[in-house]
PDB file of N, CA and C in Angstrom:
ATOM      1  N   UNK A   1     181.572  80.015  95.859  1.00  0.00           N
ATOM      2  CA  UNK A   1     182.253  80.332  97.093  1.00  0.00           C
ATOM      3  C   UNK A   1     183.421  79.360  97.264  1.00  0.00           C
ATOM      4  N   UNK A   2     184.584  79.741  97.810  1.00  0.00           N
ATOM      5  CA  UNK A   2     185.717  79.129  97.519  1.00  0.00           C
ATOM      6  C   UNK A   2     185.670  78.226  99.382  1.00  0.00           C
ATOM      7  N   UNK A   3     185.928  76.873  99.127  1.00  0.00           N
ATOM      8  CA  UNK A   3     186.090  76.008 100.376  1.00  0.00           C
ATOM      9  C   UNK A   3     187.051  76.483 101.093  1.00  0.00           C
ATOM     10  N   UNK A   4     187.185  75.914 102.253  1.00  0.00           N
ATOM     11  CA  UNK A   4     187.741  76.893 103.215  1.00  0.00           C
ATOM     12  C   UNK A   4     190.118  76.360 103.079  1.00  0.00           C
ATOM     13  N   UNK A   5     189.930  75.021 102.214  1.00  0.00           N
ATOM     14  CA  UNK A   5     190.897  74.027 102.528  1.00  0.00           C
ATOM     15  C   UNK A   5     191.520  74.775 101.016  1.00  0.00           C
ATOM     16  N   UNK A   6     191.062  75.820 100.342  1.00  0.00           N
ATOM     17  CA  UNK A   6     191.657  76.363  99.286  1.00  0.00           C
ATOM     18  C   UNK A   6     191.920  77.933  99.626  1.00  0.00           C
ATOM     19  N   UNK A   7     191.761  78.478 100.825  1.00  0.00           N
ATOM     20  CA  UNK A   7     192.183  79.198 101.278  1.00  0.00           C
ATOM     21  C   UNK A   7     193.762  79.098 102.170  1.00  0.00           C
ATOM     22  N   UNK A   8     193.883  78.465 102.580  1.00  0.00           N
ATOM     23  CA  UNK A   8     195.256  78.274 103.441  1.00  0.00           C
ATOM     24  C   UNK A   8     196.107  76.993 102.567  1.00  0.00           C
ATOM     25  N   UNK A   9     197.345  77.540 103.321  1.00  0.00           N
ATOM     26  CA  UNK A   9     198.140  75.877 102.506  1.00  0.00           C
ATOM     27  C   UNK A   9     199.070  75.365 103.784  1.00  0.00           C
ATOM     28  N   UNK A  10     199.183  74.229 104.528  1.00  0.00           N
ATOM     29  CA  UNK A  10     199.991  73.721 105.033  1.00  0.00           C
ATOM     30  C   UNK A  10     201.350  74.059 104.799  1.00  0.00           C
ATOM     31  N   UNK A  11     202.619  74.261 105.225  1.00  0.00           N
ATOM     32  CA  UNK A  11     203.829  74.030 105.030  1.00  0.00           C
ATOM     33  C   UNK A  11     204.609  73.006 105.768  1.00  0.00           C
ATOM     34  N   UNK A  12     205.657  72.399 105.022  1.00  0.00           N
ATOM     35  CA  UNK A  12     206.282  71.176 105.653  1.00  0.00           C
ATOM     36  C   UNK A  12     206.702  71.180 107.208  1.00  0.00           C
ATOM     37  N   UNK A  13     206.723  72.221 107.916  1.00  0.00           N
ATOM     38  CA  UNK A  13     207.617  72.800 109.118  1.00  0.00           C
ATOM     39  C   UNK A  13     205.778  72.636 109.762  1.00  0.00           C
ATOM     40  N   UNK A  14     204.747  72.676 109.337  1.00  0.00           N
ATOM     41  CA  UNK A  14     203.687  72.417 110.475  1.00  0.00           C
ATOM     42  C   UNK A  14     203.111  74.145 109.970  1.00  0.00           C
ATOM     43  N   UNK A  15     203.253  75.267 109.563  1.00  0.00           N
ATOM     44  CA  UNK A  15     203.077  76.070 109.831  1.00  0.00           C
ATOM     45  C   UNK A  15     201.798  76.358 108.852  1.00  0.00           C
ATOM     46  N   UNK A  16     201.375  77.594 108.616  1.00  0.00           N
ATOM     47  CA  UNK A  16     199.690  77.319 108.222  1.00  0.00           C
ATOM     48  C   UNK A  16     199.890  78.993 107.348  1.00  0.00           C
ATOM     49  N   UNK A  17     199.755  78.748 105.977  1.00  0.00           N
ATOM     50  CA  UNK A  17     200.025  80.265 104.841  1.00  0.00           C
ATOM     51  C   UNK A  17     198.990  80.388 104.736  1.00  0.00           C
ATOM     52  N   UNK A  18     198.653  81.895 104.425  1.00  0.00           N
ATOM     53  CA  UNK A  18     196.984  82.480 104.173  1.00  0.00           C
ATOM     54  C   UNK A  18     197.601  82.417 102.205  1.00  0.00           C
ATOM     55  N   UNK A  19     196.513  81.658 101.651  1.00  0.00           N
ATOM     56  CA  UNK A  19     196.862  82.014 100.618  1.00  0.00           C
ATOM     57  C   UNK A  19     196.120  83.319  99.570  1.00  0.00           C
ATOM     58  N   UNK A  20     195.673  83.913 100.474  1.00  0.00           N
ATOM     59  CA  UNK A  20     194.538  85.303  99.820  1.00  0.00           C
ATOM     60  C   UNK A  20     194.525  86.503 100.404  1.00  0.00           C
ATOM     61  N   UNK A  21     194.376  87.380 100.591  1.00  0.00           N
ATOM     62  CA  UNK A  21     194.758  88.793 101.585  1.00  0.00           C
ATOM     63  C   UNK A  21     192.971  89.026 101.972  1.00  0.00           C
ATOM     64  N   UNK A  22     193.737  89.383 103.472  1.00  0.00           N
ATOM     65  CA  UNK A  22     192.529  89.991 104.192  1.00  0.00           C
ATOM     66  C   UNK A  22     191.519  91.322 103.692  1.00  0.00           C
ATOM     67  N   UNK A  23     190.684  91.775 103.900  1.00  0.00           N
ATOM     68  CA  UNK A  23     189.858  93.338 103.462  1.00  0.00           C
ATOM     69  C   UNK A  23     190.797  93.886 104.678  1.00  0.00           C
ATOM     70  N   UNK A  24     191.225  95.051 104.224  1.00  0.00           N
ATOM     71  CA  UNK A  24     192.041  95.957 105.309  1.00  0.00           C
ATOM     72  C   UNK A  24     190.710  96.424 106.496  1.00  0.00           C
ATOM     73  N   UNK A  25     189.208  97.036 105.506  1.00  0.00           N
ATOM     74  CA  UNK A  25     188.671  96.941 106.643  1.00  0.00           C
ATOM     75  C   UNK A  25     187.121  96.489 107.418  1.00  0.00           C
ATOM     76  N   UNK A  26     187.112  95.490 107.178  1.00  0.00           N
ATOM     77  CA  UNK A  26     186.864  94.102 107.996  1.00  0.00           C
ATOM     78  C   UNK A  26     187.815  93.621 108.792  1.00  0.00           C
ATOM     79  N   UNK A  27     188.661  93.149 108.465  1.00  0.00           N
ATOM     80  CA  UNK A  27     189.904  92.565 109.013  1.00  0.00           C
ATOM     81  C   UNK A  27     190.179  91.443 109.050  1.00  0.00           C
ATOM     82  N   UNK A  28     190.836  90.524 109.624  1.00  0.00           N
ATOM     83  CA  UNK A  28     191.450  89.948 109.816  1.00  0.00           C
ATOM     84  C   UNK A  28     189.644  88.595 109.854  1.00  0.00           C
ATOM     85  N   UNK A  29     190.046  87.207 108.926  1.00  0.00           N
ATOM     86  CA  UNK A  29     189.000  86.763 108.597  1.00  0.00           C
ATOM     87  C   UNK A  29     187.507  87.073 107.846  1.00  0.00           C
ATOM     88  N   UNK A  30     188.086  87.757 106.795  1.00  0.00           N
ATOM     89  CA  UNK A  30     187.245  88.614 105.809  1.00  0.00           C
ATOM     90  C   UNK A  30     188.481  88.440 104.708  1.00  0.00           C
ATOM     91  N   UNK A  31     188.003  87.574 103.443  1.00  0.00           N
ATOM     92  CA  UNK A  31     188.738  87.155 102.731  1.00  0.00           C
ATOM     93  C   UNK A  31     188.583  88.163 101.463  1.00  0.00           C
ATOM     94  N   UNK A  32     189.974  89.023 100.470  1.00  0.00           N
ATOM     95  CA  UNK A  32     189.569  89.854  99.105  1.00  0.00           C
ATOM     96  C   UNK A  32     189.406  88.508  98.289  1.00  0.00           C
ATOM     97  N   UNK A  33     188.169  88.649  97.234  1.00  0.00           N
ATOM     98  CA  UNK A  33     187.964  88.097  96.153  1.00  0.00           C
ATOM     99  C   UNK A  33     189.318  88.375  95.076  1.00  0.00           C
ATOM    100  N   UNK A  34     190.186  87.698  94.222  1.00  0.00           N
ATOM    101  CA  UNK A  34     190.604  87.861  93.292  1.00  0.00           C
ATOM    102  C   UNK A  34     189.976  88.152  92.021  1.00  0.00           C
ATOM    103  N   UNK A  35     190.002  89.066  91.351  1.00  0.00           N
ATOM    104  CA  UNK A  35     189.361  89.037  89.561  1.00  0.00           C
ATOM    105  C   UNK A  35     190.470  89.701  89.049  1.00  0.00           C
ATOM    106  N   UNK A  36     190.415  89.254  87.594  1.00  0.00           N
ATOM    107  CA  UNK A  36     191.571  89.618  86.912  1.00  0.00           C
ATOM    108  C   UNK A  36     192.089  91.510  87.106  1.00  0.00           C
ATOM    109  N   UNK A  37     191.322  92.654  87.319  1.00  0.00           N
ATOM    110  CA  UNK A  37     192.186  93.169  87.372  1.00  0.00           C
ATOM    111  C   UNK A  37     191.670  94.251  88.717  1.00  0.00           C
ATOM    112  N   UNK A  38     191.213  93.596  89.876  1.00  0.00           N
ATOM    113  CA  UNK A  38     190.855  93.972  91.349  1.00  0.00           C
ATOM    114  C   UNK A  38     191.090  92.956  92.026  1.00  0.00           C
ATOM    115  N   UNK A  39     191.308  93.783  93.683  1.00  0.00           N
ATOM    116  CA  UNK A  39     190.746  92.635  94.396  1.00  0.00           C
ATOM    117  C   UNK A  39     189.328  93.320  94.963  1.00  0.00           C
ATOM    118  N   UNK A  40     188.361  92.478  95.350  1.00  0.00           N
ATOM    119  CA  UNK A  40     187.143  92.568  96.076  1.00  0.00           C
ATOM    120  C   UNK A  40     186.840  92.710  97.720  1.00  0.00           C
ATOM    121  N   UNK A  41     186.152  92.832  98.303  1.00  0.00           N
ATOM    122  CA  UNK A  41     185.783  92.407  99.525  1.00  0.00           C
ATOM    123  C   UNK A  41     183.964  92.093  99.139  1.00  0.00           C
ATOM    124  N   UNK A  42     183.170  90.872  99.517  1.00  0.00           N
ATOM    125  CA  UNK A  42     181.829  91.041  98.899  1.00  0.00           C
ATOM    126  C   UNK A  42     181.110  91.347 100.255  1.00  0.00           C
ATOM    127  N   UNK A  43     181.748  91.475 101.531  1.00  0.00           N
ATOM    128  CA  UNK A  43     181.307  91.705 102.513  1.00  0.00           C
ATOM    129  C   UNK A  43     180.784  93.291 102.831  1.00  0.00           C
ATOM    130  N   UNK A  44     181.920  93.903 102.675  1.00  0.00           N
ATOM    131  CA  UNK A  44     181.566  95.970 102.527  1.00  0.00           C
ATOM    132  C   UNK A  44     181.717  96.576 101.205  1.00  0.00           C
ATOM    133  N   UNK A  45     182.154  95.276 100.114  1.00  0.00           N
ATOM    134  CA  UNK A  45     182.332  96.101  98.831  1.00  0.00           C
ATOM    135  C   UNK A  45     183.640  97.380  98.832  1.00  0.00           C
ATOM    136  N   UNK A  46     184.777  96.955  99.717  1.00  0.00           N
ATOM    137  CA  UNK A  46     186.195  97.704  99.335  1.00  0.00           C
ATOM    138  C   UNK A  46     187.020  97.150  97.842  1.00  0.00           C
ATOM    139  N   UNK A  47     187.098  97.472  97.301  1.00  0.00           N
ATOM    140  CA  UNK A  47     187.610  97.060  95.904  1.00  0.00           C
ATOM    141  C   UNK A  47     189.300  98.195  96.071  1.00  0.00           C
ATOM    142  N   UNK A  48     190.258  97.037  95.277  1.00  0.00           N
ATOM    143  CA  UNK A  48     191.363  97.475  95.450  1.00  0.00           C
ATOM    144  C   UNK A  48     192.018  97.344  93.911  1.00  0.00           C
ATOM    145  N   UNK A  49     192.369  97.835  92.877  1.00  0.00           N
ATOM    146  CA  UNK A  49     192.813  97.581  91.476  1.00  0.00           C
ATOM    147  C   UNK A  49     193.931  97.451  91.391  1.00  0.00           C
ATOM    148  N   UNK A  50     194.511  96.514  90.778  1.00  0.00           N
ATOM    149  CA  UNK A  50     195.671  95.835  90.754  1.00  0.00           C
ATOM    150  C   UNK A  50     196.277  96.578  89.421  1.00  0.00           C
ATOM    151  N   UNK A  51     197.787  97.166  89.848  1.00  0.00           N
ATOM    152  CA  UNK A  51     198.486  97.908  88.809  1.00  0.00           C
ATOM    153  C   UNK A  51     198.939  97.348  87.603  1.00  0.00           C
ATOM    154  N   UNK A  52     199.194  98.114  86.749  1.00  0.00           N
ATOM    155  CA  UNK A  52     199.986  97.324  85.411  1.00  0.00           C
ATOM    156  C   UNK A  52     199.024  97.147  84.757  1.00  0.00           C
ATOM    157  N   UNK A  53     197.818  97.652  84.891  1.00  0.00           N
ATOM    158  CA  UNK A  53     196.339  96.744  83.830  1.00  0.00           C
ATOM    159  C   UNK A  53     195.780  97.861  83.216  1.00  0.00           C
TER     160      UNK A  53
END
């Protein structure tokens, strides 16, 4: 399970980047898993396949 301080990244201006995309539906604080050629949700199991593969 990925810590929570490797999810977001600070920027110099104070401001706060999601570095992972949300499950469209869960929403907003429901993090997609990355794998090489999906993304995941392990919460409802929405799987999204990443093109070009």
């Amino acid at each position: 399970m990925a810590q929570k301080r490797e999810l977001y990244r600070v920027l110099p201006d104070g401001k706060v980047e999601r570095l992972r995309r949300f499950c469209p539906r869960c929403g907003p604080g429901v993090f997609l898993a990355e794998h090489e050629d999906r993304w995941t949700c392990g919460r409802c199991g929405y799987t999204e396949f990443k093109k070009g593969r």
